[in-house]
Protein backbone atom coordinates (compact mmCIF):
# COMPACT_ATOMS: atom_id res chain seq x y z
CA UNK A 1 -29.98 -5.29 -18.01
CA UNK A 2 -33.21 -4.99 -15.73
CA UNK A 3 -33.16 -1.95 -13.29
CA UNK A 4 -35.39 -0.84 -10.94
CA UNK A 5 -36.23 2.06 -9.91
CA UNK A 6 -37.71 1.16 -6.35
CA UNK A 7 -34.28 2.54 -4.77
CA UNK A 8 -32.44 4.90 -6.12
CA UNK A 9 -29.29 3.84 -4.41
CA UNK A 10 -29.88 -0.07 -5.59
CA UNK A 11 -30.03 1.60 -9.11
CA UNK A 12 -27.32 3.60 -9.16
CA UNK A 13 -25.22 0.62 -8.32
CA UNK A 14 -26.64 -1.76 -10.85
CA UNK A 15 -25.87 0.89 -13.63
CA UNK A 16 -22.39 1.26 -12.21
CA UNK A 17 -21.46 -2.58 -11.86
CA UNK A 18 -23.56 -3.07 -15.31
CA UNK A 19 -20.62 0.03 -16.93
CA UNK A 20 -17.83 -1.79 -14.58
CA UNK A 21 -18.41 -5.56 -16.48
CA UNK A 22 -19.04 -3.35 -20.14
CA UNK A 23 -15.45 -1.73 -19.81
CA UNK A 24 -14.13 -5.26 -18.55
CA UNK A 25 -15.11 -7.27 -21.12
CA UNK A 26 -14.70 -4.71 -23.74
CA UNK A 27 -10.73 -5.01 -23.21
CA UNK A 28 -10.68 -0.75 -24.18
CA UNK A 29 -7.45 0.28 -23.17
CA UNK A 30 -6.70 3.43 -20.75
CA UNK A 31 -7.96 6.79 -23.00
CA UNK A 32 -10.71 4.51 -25.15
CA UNK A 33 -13.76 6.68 -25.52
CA UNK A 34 -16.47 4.63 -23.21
CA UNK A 35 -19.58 6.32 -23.00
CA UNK A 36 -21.22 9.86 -22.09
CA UNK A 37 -23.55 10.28 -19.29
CA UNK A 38 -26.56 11.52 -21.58
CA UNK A 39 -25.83 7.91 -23.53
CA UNK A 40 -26.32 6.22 -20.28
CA UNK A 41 -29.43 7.91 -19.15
CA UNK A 42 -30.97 7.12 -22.83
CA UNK A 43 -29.80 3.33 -22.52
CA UNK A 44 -31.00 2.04 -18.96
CA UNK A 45 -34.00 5.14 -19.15
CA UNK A 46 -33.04 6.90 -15.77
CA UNK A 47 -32.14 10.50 -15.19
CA UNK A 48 -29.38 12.40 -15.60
CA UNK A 49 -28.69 13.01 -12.42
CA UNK A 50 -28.89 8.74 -11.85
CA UNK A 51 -26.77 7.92 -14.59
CA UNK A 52 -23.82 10.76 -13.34
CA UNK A 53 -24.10 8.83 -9.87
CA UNK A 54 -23.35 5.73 -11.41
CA UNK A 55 -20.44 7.05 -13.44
CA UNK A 56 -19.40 9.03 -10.24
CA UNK A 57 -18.91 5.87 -8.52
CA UNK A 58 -16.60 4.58 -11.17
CA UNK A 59 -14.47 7.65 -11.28
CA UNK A 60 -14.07 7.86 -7.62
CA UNK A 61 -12.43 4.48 -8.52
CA UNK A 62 -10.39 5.37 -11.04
CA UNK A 63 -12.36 2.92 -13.72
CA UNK A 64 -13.49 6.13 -16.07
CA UNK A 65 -11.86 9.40 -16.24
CA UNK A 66 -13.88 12.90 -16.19
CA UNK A 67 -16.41 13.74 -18.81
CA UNK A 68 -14.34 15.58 -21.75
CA UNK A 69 -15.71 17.02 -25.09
CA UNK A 70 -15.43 13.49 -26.30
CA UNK A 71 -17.11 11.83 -23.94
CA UNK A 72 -16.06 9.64 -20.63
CA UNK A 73 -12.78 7.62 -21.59
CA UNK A 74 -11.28 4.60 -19.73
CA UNK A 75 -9.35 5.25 -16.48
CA UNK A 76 -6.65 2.74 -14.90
CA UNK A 77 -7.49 2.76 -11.53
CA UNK A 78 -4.48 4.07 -9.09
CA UNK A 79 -4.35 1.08 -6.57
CA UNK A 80 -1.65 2.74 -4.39
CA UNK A 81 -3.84 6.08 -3.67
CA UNK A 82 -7.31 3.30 -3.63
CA UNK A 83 -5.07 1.68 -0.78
CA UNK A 84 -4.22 4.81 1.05
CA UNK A 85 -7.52 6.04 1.30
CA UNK A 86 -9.15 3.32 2.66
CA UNK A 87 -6.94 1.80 5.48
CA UNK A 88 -7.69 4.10 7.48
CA UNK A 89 -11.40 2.96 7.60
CA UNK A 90 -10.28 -1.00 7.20
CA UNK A 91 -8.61 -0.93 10.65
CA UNK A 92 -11.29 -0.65 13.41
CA UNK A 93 -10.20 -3.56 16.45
CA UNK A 94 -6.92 -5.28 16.83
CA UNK A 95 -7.64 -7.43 14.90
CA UNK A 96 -7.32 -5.59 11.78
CA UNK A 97 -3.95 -4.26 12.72
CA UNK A 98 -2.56 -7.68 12.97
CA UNK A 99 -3.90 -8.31 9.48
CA UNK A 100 -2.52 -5.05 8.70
CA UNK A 101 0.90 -6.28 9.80
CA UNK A 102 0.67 -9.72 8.55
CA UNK A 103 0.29 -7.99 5.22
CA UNK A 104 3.57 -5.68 5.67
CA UNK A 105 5.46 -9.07 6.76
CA UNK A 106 4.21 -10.97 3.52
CA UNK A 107 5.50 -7.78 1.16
CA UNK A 108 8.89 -7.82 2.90
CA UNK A 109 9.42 -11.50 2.65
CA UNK A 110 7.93 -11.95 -0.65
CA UNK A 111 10.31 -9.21 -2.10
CA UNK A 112 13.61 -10.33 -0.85
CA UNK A 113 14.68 -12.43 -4.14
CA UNK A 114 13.37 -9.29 -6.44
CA UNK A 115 14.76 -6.92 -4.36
CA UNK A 116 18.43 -8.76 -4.01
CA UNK A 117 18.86 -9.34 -7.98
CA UNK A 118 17.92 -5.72 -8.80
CA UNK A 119 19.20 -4.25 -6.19
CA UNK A 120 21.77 -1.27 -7.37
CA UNK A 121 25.13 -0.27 -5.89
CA UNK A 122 23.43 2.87 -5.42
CA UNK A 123 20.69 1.94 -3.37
CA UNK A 124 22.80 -0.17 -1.44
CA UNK A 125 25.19 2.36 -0.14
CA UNK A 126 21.83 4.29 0.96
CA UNK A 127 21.24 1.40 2.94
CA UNK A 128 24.17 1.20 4.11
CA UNK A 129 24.11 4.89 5.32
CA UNK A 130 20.85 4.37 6.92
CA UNK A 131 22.02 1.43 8.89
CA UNK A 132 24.49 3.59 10.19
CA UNK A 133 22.49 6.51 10.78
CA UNK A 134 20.07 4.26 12.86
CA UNK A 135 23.04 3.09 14.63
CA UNK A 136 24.28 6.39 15.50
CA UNK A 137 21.06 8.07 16.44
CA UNK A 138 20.13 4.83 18.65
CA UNK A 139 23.90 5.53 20.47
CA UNK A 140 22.75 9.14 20.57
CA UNK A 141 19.79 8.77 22.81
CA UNK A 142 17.83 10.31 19.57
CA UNK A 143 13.43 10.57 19.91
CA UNK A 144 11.31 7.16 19.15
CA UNK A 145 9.97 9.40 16.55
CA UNK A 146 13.28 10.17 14.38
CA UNK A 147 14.41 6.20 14.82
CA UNK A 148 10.94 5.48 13.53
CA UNK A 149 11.45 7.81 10.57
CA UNK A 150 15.07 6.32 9.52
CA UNK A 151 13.41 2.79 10.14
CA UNK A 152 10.89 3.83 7.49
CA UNK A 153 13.50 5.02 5.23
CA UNK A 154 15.43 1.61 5.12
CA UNK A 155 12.81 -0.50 4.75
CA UNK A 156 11.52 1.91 1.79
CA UNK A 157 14.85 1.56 0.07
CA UNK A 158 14.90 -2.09 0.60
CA UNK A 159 11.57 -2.22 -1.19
CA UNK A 160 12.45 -0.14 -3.85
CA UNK A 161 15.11 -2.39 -4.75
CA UNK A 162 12.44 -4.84 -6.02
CA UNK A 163 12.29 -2.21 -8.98
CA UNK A 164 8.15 -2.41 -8.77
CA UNK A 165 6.46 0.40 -7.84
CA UNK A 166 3.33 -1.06 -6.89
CA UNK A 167 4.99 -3.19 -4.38
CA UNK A 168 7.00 0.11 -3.11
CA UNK A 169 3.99 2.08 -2.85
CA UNK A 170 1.52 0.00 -1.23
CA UNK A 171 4.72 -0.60 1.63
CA UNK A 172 4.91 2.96 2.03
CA UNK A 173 1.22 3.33 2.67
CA UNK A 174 1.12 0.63 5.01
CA UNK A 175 4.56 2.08 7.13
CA UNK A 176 3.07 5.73 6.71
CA UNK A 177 0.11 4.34 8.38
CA UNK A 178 1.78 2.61 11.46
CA UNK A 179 4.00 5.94 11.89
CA UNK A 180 0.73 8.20 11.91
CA UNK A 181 -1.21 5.63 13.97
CA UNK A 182 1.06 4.73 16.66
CA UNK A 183 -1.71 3.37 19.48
CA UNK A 184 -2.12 0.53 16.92
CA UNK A 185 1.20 -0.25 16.53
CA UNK A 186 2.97 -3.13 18.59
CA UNK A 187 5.55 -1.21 21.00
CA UNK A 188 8.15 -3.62 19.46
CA UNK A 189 7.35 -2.91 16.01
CA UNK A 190 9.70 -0.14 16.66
CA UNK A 191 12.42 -0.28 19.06
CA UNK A 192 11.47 1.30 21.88
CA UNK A 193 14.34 0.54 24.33
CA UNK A 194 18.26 0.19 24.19
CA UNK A 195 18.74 -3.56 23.58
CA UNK A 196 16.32 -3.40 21.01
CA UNK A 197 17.47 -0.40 19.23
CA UNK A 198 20.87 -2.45 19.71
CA UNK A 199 19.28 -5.63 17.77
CA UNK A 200 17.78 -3.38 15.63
CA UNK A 201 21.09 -1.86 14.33
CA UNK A 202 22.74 -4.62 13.83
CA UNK A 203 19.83 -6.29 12.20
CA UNK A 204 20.00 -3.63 9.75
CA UNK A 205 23.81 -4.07 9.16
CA UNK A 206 23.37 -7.68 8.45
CA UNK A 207 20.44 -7.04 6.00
CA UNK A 208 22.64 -4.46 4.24
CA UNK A 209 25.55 -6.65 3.86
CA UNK A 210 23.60 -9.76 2.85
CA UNK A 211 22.32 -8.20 -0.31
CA UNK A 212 25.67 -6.41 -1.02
CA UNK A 213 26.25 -10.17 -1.12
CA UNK A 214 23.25 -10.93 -3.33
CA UNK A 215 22.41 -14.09 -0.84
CA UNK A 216 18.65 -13.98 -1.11
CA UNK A 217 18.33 -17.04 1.90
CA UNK A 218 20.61 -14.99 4.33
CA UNK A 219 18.38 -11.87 3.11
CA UNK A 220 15.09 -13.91 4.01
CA UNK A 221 16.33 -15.50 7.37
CA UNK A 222 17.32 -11.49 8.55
CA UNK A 223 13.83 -9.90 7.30
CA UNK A 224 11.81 -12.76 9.18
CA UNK A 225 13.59 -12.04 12.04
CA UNK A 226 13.89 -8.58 11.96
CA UNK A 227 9.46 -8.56 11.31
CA UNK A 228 8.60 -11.36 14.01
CA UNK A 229 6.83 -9.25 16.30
CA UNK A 230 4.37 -8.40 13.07
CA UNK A 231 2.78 -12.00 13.60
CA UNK A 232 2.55 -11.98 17.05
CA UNK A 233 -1.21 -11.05 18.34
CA UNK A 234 -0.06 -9.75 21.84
CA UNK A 235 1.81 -6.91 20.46
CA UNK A 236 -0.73 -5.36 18.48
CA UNK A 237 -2.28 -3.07 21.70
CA UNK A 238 -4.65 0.64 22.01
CA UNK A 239 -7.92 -1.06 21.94
């Protein structure tokens, strides 16, 4: 590999996409010694202080772990926590909400046939209970803020069910986002007034009762209606 060392920036990011396509191609598993940072000074003939930069970029990824007595081993990159960490940066207009939306919409209806076959009777009595618990804190008058938070809770349950973590996770990044961000957020993405904590409800009923079921089309046609609003441009407002 040719470096140069016009820009220390430039070459801290060759070495690290140079280490990025070794470790690829190598096929080391998570824990395989990779390299030290004294063995990648010697081999592209930069600093120390370059070559930790470079590996510093990797770890901050998750690709390599910290340096141990045995050198730098292998990392496998958290993807959740790499998600978390940079939404908040991704979203900057309206735009990027609505993409941020779109993408919640496609994980909800993408999961409905994983999450009706392995859904268990114990995740679908907590459902259950949190279709009623919306129901009676909507008849209660209760805050935006604690039907938000029980709105959360069923849809993380209902992702769960696809027994994938990765899926689950990245959902709850995306909802945790919306709930901490709520000048991005649609004013229908969570009821906000009686009739539509009244659709909502019952929307959640039906959802609850169609996988208790296990009909993955009734499942599908509730979710898409239930998420509409998520595709609809006008209802993403605050900029």
């Amino acid at each position: 590999m040719e470096t140069t060392q016009s820009n220390p920036g430039t070459l801290v990011q060759q070495i690290a996409e140079q280490l990025r396509s070794d470790i690829l191609e190598s096929g080391h598993p998570e824990g395989h010694r990779f390299t030290t940072e004294l063995e990648v000074a010697k081999r592209f003939s930069v600093s120390r202080y370059v070559a930790r930069e470079a590996v510093g970029r990797l770890r901050a990824l998750g690709i390599v772990g910290d340096e141990g007595w045995s050198g730098i081993a292998v990392g496998k990159p958290d993807v959740v926590q790499l998600f978390s960490n940079s939404l908040p940066f991704y979203v900057r207009n309206a735009n990027d909400m609505l993409r941020v939306a779109r993408l919640r919409y496609v994980l909800e209806i993408g999961v409905v046939d994983l999450a009706v076959a392995n859904a268990t009777e114990e995740q679908i009595t907590r459902l259950e209970k949190l279709a009623e618990a919306f129901e009676h804190a909507s008849k209660a008058g209760d805050s935006r803020e604690s039907l938000d938070q029980l709105d959360i809770a069923f849809h993380g349950v209902f992702l769960e069910m696809s027994g994938d973590e990765l899926i689950a996770g990245m959902h709850r990044v995306i909802q945790s986002f919306f709930s901490a961000a709520p000048r991005y957020c649609p004013d229908s993405y969570y009821p906000n007034s009686p009739s539509d904590h009244q659709s909502t409800s019952w929307q959640h009923a039906e959802i609850s009762a169609s996988i208790r079921a296990r009909d993955p089309e009734q499942t599908r046609a509730l979710i898409r209606m239930h998420l509409k609003t998520l595709l609809d441009p006008k209802e993403i407002s605050g900029y």
